[in-house]
PDB file of N, CA and C in Angstrom:
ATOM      1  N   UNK A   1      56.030   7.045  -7.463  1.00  0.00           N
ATOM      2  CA  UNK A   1      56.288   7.903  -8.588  1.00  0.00           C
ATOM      3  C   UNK A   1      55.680   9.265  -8.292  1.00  0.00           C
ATOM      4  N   UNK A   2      56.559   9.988  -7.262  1.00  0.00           N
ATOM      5  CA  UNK A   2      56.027  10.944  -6.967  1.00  0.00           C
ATOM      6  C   UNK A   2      55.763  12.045  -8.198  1.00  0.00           C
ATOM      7  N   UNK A   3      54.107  12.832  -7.992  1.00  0.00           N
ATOM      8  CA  UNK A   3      54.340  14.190  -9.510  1.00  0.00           C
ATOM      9  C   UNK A   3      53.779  13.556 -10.376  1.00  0.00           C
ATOM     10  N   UNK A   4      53.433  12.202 -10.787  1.00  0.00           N
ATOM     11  CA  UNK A   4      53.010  11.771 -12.151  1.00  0.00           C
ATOM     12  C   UNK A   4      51.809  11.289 -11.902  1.00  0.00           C
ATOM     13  N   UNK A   5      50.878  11.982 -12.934  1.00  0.00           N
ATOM     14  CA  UNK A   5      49.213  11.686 -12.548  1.00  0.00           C
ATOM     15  C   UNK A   5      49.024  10.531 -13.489  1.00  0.00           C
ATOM     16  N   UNK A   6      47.858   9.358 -12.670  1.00  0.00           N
ATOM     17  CA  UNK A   6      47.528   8.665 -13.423  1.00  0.00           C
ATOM     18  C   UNK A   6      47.376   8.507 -15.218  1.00  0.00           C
ATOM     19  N   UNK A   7      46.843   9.973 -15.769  1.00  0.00           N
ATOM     20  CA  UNK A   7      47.213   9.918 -17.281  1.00  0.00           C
ATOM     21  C   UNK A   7      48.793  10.073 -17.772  1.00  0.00           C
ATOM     22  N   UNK A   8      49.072  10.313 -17.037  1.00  0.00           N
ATOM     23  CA  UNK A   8      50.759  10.510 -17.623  1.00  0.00           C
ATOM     24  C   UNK A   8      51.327   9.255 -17.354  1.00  0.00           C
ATOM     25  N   UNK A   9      50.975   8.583 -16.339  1.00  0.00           N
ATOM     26  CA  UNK A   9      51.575   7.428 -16.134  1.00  0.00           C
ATOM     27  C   UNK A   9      50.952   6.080 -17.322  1.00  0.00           C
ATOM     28  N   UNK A  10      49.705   6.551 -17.385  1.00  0.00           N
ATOM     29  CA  UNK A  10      49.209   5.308 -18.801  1.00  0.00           C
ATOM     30  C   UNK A  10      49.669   5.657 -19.857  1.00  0.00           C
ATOM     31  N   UNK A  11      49.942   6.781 -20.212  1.00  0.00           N
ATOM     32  CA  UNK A  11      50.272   6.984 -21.701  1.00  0.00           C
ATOM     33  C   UNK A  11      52.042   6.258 -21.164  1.00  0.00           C
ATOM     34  N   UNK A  12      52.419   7.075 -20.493  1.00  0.00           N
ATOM     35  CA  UNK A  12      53.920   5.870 -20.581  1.00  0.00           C
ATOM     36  C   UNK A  12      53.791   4.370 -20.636  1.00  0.00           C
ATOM     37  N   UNK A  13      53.107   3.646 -19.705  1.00  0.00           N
ATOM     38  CA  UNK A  13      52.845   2.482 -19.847  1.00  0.00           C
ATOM     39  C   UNK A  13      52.574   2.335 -21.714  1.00  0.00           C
ATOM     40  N   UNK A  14      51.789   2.567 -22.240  1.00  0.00           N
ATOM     41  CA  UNK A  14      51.021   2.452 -23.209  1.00  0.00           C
ATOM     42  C   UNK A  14      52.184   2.499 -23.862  1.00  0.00           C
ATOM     43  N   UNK A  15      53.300   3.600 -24.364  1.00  0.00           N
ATOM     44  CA  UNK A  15      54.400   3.670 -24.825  1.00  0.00           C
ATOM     45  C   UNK A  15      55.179   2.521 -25.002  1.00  0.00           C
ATOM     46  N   UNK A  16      55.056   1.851 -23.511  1.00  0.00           N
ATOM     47  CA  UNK A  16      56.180   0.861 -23.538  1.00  0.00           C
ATOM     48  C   UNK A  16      55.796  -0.277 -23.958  1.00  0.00           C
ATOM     49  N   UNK A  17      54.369  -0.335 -24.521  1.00  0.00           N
ATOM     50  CA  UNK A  17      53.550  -1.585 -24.898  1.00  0.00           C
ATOM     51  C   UNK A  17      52.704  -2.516 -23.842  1.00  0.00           C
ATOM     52  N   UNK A  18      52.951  -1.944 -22.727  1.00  0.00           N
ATOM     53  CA  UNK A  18      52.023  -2.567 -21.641  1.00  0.00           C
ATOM     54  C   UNK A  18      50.093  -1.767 -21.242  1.00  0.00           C
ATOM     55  N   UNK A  19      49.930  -2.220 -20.501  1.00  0.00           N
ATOM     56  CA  UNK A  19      48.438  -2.180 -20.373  1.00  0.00           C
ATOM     57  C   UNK A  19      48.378  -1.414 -18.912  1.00  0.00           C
ATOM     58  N   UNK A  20      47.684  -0.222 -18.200  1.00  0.00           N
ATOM     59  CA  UNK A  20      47.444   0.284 -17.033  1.00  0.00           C
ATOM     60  C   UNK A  20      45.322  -0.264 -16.928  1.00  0.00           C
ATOM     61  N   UNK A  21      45.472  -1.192 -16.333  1.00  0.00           N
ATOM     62  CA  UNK A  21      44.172  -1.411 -16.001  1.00  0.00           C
ATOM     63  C   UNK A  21      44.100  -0.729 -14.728  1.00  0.00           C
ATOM     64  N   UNK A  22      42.592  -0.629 -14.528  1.00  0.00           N
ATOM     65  CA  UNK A  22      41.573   0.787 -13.221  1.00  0.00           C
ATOM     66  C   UNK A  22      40.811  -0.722 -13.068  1.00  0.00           C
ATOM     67  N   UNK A  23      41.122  -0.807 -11.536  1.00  0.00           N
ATOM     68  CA  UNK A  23      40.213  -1.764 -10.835  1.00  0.00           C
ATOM     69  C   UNK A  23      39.072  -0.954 -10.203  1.00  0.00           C
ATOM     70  N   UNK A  24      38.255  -1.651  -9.684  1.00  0.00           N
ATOM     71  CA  UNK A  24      36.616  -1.011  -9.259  1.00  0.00           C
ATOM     72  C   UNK A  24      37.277  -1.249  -7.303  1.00  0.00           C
ATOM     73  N   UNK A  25      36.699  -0.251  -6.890  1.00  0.00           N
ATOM     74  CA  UNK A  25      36.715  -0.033  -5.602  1.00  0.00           C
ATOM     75  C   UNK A  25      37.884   0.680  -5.052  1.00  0.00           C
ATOM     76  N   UNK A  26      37.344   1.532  -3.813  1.00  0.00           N
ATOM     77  CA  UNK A  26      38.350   1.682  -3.644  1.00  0.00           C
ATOM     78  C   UNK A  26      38.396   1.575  -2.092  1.00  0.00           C
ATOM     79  N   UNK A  27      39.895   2.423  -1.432  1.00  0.00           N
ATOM     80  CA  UNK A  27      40.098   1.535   0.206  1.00  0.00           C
ATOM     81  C   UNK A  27      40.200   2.773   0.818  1.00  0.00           C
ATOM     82  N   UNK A  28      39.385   2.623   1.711  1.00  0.00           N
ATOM     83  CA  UNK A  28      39.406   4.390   2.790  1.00  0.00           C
ATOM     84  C   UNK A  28      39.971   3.788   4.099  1.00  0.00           C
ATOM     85  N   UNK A  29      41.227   3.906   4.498  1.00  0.00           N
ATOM     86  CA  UNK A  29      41.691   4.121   5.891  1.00  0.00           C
ATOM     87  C   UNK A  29      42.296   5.364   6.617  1.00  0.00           C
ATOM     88  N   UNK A  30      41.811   5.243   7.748  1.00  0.00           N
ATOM     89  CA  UNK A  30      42.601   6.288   8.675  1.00  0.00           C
ATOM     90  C   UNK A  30      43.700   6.007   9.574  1.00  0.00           C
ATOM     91  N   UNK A  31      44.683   6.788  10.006  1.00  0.00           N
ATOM     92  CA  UNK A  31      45.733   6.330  10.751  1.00  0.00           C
ATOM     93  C   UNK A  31      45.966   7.753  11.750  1.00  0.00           C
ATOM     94  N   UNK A  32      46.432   7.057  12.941  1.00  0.00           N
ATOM     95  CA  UNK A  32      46.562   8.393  13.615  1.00  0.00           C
ATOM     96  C   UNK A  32      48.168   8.127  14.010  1.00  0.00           C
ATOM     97  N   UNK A  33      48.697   9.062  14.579  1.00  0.00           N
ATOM     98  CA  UNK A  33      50.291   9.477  14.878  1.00  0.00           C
ATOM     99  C   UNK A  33      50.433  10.499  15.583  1.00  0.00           C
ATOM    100  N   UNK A  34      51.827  10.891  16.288  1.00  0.00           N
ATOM    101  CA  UNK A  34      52.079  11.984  16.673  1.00  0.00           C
ATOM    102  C   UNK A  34      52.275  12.999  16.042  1.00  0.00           C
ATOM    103  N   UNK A  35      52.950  12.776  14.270  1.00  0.00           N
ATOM    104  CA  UNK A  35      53.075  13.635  13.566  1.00  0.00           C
ATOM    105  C   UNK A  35      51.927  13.217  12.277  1.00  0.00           C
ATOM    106  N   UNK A  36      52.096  14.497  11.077  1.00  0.00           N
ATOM    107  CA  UNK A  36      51.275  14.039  10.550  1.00  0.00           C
ATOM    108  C   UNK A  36      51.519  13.148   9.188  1.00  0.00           C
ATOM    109  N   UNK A  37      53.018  13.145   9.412  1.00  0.00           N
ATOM    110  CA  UNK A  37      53.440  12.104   8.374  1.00  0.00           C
ATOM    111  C   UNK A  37      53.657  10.570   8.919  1.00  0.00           C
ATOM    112  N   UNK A  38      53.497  10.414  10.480  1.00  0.00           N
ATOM    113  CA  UNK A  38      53.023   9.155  10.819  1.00  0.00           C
ATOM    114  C   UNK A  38      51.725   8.850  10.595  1.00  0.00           C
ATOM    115  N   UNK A  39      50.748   9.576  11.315  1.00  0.00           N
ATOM    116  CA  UNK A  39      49.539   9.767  10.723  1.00  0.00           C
ATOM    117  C   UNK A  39      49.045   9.106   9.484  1.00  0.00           C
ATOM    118  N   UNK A  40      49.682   9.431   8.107  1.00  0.00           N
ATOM    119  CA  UNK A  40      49.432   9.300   6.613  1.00  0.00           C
ATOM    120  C   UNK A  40      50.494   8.257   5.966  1.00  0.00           C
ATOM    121  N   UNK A  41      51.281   8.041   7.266  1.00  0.00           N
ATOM    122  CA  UNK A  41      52.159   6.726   6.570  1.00  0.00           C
ATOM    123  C   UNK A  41      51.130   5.428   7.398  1.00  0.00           C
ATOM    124  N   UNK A  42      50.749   5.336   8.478  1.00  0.00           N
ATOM    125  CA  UNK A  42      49.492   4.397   9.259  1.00  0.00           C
ATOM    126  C   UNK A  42      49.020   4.300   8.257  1.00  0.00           C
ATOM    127  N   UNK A  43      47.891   5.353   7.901  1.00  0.00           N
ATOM    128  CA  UNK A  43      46.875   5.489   6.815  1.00  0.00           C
ATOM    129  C   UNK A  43      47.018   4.372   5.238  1.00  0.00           C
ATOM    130  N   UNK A  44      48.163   5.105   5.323  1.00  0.00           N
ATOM    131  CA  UNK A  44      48.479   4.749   3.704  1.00  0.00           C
ATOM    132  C   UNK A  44      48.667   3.082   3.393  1.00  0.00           C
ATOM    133  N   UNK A  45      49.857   2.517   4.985  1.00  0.00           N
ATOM    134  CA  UNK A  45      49.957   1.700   4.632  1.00  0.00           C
ATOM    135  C   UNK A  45      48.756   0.266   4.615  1.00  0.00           C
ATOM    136  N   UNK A  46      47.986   0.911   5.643  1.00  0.00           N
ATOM    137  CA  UNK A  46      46.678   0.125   6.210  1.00  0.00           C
ATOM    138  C   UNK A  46      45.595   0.412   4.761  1.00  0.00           C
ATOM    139  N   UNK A  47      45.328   1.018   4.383  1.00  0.00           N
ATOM    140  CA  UNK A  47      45.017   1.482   3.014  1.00  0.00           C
ATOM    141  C   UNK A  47      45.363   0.265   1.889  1.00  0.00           C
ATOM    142  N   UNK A  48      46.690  -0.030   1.653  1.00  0.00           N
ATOM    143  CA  UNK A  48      47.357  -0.286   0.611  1.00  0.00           C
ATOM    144  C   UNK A  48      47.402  -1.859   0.954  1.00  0.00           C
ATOM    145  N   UNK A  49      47.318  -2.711   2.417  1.00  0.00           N
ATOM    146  CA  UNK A  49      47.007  -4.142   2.573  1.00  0.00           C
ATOM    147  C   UNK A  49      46.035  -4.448   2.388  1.00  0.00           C
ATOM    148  N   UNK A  50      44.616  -3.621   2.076  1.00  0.00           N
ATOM    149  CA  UNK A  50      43.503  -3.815   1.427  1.00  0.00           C
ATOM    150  C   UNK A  50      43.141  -4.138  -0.058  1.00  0.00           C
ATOM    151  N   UNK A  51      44.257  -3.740  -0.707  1.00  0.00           N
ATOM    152  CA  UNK A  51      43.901  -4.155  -2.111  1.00  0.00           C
ATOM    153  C   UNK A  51      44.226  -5.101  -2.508  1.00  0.00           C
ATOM    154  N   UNK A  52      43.116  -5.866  -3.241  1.00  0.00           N
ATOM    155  CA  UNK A  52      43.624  -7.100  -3.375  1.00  0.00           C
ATOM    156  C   UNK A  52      44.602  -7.146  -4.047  1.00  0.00           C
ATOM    157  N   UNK A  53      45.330  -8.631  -3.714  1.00  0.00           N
ATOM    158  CA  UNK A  53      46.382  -9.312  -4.230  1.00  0.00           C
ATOM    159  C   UNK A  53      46.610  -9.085  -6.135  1.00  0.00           C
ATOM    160  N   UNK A  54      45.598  -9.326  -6.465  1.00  0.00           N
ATOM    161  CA  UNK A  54      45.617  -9.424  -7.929  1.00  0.00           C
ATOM    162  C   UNK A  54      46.302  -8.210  -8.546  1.00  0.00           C
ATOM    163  N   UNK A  55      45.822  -7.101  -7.816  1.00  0.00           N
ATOM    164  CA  UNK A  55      46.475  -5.733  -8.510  1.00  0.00           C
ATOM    165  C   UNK A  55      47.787  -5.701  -7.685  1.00  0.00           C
ATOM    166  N   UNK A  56      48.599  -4.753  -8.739  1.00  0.00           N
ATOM    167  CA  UNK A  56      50.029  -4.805  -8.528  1.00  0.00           C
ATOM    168  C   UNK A  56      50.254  -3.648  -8.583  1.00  0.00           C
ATOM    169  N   UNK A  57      49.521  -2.843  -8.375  1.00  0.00           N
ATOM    170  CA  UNK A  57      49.940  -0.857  -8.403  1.00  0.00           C
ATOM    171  C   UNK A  57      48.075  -0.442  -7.716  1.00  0.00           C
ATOM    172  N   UNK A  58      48.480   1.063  -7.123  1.00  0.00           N
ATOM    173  CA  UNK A  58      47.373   1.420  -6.554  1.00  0.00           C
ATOM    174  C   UNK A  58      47.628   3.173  -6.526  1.00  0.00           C
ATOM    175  N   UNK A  59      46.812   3.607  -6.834  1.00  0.00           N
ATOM    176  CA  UNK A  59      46.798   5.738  -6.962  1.00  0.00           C
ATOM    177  C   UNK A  59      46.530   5.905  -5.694  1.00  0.00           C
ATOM    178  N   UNK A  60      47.121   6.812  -5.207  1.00  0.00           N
ATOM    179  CA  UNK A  60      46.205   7.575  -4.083  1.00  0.00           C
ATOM    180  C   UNK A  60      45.365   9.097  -4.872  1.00  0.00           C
ATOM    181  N   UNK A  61      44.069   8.574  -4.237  1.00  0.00           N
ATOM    182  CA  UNK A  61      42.952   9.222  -4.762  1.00  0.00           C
ATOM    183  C   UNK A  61      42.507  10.346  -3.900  1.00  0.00           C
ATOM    184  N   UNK A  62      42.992  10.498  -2.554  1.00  0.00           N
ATOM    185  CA  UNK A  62      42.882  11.254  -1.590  1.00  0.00           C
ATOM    186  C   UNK A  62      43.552  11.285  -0.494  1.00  0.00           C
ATOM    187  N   UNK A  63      43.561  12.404   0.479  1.00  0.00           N
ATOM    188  CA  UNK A  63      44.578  12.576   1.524  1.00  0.00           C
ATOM    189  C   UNK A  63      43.896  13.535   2.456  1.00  0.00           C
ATOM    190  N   UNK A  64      43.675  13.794   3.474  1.00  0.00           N
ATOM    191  CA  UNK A  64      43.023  14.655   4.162  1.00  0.00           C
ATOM    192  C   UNK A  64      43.970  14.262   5.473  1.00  0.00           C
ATOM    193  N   UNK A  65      44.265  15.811   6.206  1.00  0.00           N
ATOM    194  CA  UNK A  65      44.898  15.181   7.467  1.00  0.00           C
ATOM    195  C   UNK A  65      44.330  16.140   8.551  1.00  0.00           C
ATOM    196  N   UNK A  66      44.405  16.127   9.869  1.00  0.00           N
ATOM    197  CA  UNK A  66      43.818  16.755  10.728  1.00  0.00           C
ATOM    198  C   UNK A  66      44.739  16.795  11.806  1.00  0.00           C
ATOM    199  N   UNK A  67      44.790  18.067  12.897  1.00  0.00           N
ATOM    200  CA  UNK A  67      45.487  18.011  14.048  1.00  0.00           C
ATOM    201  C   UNK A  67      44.731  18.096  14.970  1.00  0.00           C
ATOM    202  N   UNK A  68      44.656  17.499  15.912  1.00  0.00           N
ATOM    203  CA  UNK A  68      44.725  17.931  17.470  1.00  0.00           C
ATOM    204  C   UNK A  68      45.292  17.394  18.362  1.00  0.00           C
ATOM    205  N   UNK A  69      45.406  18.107  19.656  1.00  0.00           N
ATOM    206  CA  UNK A  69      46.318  18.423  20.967  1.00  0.00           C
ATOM    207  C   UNK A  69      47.182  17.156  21.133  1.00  0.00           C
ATOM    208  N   UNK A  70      48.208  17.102  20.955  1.00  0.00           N
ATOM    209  CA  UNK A  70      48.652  15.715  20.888  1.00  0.00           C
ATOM    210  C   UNK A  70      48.662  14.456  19.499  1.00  0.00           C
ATOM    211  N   UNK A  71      48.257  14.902  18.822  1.00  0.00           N
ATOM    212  CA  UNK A  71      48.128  13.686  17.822  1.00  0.00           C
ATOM    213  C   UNK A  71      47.636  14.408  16.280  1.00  0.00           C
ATOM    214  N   UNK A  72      47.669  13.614  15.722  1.00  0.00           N
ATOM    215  CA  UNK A  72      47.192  13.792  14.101  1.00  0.00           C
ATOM    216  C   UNK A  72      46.619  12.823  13.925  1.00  0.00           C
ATOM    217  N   UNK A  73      45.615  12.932  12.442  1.00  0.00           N
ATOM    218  CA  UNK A  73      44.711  12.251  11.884  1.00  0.00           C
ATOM    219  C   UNK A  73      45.186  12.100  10.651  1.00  0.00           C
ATOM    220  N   UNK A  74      44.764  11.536  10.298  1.00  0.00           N
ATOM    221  CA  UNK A  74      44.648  11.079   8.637  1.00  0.00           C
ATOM    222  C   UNK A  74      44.038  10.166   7.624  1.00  0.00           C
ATOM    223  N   UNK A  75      43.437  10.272   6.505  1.00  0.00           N
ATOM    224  CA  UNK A  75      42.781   9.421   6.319  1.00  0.00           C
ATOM    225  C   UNK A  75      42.684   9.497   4.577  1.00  0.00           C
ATOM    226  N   UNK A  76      43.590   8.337   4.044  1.00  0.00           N
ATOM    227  CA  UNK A  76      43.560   8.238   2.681  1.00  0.00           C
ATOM    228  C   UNK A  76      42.911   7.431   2.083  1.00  0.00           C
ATOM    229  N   UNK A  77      42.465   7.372   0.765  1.00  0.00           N
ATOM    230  CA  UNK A  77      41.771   6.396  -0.065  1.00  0.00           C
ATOM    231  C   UNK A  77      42.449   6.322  -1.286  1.00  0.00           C
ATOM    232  N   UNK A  78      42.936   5.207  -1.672  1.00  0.00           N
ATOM    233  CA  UNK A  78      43.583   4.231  -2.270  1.00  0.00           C
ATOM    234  C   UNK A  78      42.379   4.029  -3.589  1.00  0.00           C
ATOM    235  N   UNK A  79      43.031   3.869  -5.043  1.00  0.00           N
ATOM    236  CA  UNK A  79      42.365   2.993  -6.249  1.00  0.00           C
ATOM    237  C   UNK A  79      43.075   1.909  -6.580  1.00  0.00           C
ATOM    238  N   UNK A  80      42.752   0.612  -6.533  1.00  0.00           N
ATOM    239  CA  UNK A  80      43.143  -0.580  -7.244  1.00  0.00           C
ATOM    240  C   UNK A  80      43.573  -0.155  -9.056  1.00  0.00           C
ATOM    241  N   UNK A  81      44.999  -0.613  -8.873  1.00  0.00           N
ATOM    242  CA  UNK A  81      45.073  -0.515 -10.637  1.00  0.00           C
ATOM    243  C   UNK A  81      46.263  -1.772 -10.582  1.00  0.00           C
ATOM    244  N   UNK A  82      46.621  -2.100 -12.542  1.00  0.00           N
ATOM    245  CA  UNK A  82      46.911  -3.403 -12.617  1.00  0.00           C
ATOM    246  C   UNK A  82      47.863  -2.706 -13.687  1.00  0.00           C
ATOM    247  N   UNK A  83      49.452  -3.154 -13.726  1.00  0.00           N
ATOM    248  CA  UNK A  83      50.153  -2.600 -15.108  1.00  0.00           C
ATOM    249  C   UNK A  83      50.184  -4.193 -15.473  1.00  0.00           C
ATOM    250  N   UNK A  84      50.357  -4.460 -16.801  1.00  0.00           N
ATOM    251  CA  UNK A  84      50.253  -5.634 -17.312  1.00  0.00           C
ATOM    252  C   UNK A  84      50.883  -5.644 -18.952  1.00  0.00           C
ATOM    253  N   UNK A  85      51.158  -6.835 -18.988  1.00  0.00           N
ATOM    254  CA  UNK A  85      51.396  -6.980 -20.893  1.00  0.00           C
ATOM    255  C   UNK A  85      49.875  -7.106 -21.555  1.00  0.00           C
ATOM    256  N   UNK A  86      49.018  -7.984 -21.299  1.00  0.00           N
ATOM    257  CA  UNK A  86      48.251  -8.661 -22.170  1.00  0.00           C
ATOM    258  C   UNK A  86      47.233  -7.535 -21.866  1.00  0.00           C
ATOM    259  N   UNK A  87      45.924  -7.560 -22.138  1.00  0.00           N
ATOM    260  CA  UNK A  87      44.690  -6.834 -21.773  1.00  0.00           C
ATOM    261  C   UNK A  87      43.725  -7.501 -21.187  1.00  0.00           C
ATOM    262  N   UNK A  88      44.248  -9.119 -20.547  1.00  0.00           N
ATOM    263  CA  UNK A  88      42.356  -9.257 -20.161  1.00  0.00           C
ATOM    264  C   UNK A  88      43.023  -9.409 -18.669  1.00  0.00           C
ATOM    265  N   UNK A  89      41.962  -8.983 -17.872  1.00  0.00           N
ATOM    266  CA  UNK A  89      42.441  -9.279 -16.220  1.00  0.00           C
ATOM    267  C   UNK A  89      42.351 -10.766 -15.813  1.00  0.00           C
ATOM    268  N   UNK A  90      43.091 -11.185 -14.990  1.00  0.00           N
ATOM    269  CA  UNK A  90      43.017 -12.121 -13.924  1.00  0.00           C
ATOM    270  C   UNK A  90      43.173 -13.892 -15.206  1.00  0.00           C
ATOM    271  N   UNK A  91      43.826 -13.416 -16.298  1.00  0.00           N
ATOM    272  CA  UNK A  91      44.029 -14.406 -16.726  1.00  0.00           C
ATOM    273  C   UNK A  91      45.227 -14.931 -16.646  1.00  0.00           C
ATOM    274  N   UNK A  92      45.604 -16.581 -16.235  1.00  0.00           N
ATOM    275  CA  UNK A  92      47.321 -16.562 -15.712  1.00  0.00           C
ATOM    276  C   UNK A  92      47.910 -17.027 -17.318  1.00  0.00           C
ATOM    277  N   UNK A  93      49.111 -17.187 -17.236  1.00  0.00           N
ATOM    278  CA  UNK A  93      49.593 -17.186 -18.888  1.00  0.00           C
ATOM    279  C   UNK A  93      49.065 -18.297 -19.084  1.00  0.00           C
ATOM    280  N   UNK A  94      48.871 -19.892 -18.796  1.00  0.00           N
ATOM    281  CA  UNK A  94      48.618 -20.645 -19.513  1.00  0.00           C
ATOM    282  C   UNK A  94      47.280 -20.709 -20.031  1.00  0.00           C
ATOM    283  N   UNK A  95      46.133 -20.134 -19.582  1.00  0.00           N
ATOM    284  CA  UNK A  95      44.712 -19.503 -19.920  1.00  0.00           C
ATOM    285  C   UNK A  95      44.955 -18.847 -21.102  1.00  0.00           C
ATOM    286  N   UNK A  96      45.909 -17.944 -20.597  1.00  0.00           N
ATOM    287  CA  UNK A  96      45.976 -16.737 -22.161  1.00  0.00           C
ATOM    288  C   UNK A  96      46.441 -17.205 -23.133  1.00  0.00           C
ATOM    289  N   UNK A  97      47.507 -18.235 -23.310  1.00  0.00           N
ATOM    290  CA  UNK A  97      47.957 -18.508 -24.213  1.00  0.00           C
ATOM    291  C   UNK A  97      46.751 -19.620 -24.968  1.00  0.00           C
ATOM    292  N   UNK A  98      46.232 -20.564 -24.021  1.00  0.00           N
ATOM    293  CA  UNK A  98      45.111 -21.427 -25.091  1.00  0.00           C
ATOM    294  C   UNK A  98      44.440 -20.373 -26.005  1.00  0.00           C
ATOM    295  N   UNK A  99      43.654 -19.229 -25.347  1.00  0.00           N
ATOM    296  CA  UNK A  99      42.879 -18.476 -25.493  1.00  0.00           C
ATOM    297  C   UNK A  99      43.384 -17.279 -26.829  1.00  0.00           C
ATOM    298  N   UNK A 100      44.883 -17.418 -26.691  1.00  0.00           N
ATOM    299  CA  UNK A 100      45.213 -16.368 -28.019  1.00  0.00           C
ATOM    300  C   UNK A 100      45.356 -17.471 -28.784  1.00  0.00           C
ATOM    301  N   UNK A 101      45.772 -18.969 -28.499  1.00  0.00           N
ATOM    302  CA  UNK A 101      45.834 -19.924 -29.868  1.00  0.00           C
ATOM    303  C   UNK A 101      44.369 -20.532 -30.440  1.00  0.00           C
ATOM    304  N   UNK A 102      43.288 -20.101 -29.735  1.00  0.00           N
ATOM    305  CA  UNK A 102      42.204 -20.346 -30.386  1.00  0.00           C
ATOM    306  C   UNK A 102      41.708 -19.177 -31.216  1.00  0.00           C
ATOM    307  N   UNK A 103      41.734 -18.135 -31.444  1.00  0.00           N
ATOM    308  CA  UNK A 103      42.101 -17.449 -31.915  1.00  0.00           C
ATOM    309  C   UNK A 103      42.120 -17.134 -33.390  1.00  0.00           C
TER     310      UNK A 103
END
């Protein structure tokens, strides 16, 4: 979703009745290439197999790239985030549902 900053993107979520949870940590990789959009596609994607499984969306929080003689650098850092219906994390529906019928 290229252009849309994390607050613009929760208030839509929020709109549509879903939940944008912010996971804790985040993932710093570097990637190198000949160009510098290989470079930051390495990066990004080595970046983005780091987050855990549980989250299902991730911001890029940074981007820095570098040249020299032959090659490029790059090195992004990734935030864990979660779009969701319900609000509590890491609960699977049949948890949630006891848990909203006790209630």
């Amino acid at each position: 979703m290229k252009g849309i900053t994390a607050p613009v993107l929760d208030t839509m979520i929020c709109r549509a009745g879903w939940h944008f949870m912010w996971g804790h940590g985040s993932c710093v990789w570097v990637g190198f290439g000949m160009t510098q959009k290989n470079a930051a596609n390495r990066a990004l994607a080595r970046a983005l197999k780091e987050i855990a499984r549980r989250f299902n969306a991730a911001e890029l929080d940074s981007f820095v790239a570098a040249k020299y003689p032959g090659f490029h650098i790059a090195r992004v850092t990734v935030q864990p985030r979660h779009i969701q219906q319900h609000t509590l994390l890491d609960i699977p529906d049949e948890k949630h549902a006891q848990f909203a019928a006790a209630r």
